[in-house]
Protein backbone atom coordinates (compact mmCIF):
# COMPACT_ATOMS: atom_id res chain seq x y z
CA UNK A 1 -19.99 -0.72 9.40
CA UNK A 2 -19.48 2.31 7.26
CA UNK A 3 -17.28 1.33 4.21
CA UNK A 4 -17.24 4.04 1.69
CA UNK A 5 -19.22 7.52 1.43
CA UNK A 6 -20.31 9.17 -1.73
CA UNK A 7 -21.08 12.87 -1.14
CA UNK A 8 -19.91 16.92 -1.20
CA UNK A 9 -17.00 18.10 -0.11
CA UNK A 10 -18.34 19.98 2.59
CA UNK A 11 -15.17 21.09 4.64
CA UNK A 12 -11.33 20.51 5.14
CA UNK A 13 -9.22 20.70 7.95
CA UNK A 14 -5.10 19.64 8.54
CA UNK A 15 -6.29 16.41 9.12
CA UNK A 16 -9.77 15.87 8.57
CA UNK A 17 -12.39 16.36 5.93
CA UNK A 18 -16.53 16.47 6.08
CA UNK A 19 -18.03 14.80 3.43
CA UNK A 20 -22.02 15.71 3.33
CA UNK A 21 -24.09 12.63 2.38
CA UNK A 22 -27.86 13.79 1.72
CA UNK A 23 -27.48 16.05 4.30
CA UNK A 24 -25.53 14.22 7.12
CA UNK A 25 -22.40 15.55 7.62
CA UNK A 26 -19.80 12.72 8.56
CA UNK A 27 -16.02 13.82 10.11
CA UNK A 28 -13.60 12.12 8.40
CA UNK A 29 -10.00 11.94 9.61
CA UNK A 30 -7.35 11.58 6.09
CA UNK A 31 -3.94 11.23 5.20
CA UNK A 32 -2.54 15.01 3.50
CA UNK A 33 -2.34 12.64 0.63
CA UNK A 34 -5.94 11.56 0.53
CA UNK A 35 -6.92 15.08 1.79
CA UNK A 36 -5.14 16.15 -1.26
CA UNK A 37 -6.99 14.14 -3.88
CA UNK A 38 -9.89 14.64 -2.70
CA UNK A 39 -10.32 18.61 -4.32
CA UNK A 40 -12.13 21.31 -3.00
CA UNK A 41 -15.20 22.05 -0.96
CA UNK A 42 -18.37 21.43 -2.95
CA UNK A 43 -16.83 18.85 -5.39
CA UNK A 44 -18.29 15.44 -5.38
CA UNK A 45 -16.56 12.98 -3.30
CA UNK A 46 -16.24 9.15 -3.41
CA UNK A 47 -14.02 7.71 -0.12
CA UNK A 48 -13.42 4.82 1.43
CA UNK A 49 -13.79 4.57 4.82
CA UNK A 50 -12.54 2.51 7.77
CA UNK A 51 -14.92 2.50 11.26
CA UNK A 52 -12.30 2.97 14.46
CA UNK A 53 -14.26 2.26 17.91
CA UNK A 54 -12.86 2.10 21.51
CA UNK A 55 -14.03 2.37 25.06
CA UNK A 56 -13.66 6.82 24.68
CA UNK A 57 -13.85 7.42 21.16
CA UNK A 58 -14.78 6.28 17.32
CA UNK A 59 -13.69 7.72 14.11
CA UNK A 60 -14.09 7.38 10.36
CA UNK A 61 -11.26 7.54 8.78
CA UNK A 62 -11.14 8.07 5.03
CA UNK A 63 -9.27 6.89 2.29
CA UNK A 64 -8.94 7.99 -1.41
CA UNK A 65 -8.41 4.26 -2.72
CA UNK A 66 -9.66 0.74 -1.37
CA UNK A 67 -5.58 -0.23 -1.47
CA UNK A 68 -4.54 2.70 0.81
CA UNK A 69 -7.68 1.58 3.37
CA UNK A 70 -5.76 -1.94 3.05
CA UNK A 71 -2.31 -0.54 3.66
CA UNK A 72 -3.83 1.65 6.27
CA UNK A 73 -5.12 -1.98 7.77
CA UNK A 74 -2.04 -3.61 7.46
CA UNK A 75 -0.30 -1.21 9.22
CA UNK A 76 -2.49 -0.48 11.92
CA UNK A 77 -1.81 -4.41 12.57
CA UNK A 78 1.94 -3.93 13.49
CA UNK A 79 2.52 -3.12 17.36
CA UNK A 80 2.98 0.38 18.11
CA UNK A 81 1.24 1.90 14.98
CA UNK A 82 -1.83 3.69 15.53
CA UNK A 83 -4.21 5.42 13.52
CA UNK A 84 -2.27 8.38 13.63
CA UNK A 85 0.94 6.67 12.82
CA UNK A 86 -0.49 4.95 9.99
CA UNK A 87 -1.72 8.17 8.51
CA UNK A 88 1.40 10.06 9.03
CA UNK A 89 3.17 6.85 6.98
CA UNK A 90 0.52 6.95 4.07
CA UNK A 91 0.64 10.82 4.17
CA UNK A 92 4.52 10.47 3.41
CA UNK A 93 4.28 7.27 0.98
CA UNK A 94 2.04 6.87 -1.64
CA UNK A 95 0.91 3.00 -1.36
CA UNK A 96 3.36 2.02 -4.61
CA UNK A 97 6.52 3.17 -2.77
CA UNK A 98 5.31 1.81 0.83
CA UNK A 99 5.35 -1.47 -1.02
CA UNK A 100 8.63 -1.44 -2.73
CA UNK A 101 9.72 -0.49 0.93
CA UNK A 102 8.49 -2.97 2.50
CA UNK A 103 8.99 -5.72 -0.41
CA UNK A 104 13.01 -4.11 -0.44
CA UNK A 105 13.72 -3.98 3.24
CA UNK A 106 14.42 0.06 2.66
CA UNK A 107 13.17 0.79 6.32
CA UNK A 108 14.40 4.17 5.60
CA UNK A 109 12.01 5.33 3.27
CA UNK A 110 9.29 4.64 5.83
CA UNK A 111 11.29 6.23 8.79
CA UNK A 112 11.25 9.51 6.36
CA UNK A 113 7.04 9.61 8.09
CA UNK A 114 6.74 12.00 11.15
CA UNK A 115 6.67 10.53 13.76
CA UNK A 116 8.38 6.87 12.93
CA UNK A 117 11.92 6.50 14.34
CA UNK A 118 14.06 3.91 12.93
CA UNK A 119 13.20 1.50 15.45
CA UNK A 120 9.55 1.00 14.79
CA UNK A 121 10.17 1.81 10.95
CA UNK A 122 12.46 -1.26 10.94
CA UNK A 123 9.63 -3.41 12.51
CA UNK A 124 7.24 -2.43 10.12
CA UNK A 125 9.21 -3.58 7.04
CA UNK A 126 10.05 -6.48 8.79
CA UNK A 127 6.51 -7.56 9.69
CA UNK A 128 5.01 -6.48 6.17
CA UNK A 129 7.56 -7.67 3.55
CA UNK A 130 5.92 -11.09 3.23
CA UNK A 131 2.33 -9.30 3.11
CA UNK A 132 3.36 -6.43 0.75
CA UNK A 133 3.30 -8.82 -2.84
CA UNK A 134 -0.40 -9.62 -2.37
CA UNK A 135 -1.70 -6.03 -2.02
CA UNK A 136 -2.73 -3.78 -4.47
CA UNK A 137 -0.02 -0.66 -5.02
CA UNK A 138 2.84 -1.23 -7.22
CA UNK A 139 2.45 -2.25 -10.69
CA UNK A 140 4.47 -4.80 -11.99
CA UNK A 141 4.03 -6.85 -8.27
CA UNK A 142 0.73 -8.35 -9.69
CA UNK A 143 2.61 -10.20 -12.15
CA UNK A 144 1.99 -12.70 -8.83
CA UNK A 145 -1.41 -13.73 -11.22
CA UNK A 146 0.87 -14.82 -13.89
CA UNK A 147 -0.69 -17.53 -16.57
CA UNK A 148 0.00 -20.81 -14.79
CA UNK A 149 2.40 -23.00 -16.88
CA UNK A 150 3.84 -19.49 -18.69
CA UNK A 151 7.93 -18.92 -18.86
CA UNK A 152 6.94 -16.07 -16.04
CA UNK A 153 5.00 -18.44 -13.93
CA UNK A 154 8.24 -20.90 -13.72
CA UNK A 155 10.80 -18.14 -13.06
CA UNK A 156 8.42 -17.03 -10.39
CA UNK A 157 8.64 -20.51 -9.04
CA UNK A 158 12.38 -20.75 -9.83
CA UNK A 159 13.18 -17.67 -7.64
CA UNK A 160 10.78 -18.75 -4.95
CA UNK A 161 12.68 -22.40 -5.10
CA UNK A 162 16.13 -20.93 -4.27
CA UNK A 163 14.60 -19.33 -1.23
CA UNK A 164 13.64 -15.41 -2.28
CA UNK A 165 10.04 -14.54 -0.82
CA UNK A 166 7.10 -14.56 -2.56
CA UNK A 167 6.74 -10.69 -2.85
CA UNK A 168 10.68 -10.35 -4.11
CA UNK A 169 10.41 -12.83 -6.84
CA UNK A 170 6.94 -11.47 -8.69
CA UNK A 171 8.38 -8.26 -8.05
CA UNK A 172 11.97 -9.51 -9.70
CA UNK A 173 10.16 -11.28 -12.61
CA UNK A 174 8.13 -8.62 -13.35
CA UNK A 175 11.04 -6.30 -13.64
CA UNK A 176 12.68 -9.01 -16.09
CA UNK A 177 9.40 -9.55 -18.20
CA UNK A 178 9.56 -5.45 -18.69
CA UNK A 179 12.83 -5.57 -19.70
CA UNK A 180 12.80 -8.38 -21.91
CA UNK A 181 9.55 -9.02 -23.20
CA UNK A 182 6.35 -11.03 -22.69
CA UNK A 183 7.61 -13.97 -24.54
CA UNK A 184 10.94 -13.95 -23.26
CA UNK A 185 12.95 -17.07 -22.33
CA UNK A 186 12.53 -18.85 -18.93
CA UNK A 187 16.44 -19.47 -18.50
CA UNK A 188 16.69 -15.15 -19.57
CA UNK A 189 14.05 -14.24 -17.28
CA UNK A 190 15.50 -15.96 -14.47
CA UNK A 191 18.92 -14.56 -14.97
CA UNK A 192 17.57 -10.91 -15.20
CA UNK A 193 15.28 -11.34 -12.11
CA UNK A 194 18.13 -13.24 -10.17
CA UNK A 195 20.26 -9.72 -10.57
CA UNK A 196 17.25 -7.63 -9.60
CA UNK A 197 16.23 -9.78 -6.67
CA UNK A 198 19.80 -10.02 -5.18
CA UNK A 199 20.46 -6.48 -6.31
């Protein structure tokens, strides 16, 4: 399995980029927003890569972070997202706002992707929200690996207790612990991240 290339940029197309590896030339189908960060031809290229085989056909595609391969992963799980789909989604979202999507319900955002009606958009957040805390994308979410016993820790707990998902409440505490401070009070945390979480 081919995981990640390091190379030159050797060509670009709408959708696709060649990335030259001592000499081997490997096709590699992108998001525009990978495509994007990746620079121009002859630059030196580091990207992530995810192996797609079926009975008529097998692809690389590429990736400009590990978390955008995982979204990309995650996506491609749901039922009727392709490859295609789920570069079309990635190409609209950067991986930060297709997790407050899908941690916020906002099926919208997604839908704003070609090619993703409401329908499917709305299955997507559904299917995802509970997955969307544990990857990597938007800061503040990884406040999930909180100190155990810490004031942040509890209100984590707290929120989780009076039945918000895992994703909402590190999301909701780490908006509090911003606001307020690292050493902030558990009863004040849990207020502030009660109003974002039900907000």
């Amino acid at each position: 399995m081919i995981a990640k290339l390091t190379g030159v940029l050797d060509d670009t197309g709408a959708d696709w980029a060649i990335v030259d590896v001592n000499g081997v030339g490997f096709l590699v189908h992108c998001s525009a927003r990978t495509l994007d960060n990746l620079g121009i031809r002859g630059d030196r290229v580091v990207v992530h890569t995810e192996m797609q085989v079926s009975e008529t056909d097998q692809r690389l595609i590429g990736f400009a972070s590990a978390a955008e391969r995982e979204w990309f992963r995650l996506l491609t799980m749901v039922q009727g997202v392709g490859s295609k789909v789920a570069l079309a989604i990635l190409s609209a979202l950067t991986t930060e706002e297709l997790q407050r999507a899908c941690a916020g319900g906002d099926s919208a955002m997604v839908a704003r992707a070609n090619g993703v009606g409401p329908k499917l958009a709305s299955r997507i957040v559904n299917e995802l929200k509970d997955k969307a805390g544990g990857l990597p994308g938007a800061p503040g979410v990884a406040a999930a690996t909180v100190p155990a016993g810490s004031a942040s820790a509890d209100a984590v707990s707290a929120l989780q207790n009076l039945g918000f998902k895992p994703a909402i409440a590190n999301a909701a505490v780490a908006h509090a612990v911003g606001e307020l401070g690292e050493d902030a009070e558990l009863n004040d945390l849990v207020r502030v991240a009660l109003k974002k979480a039900a907000g």
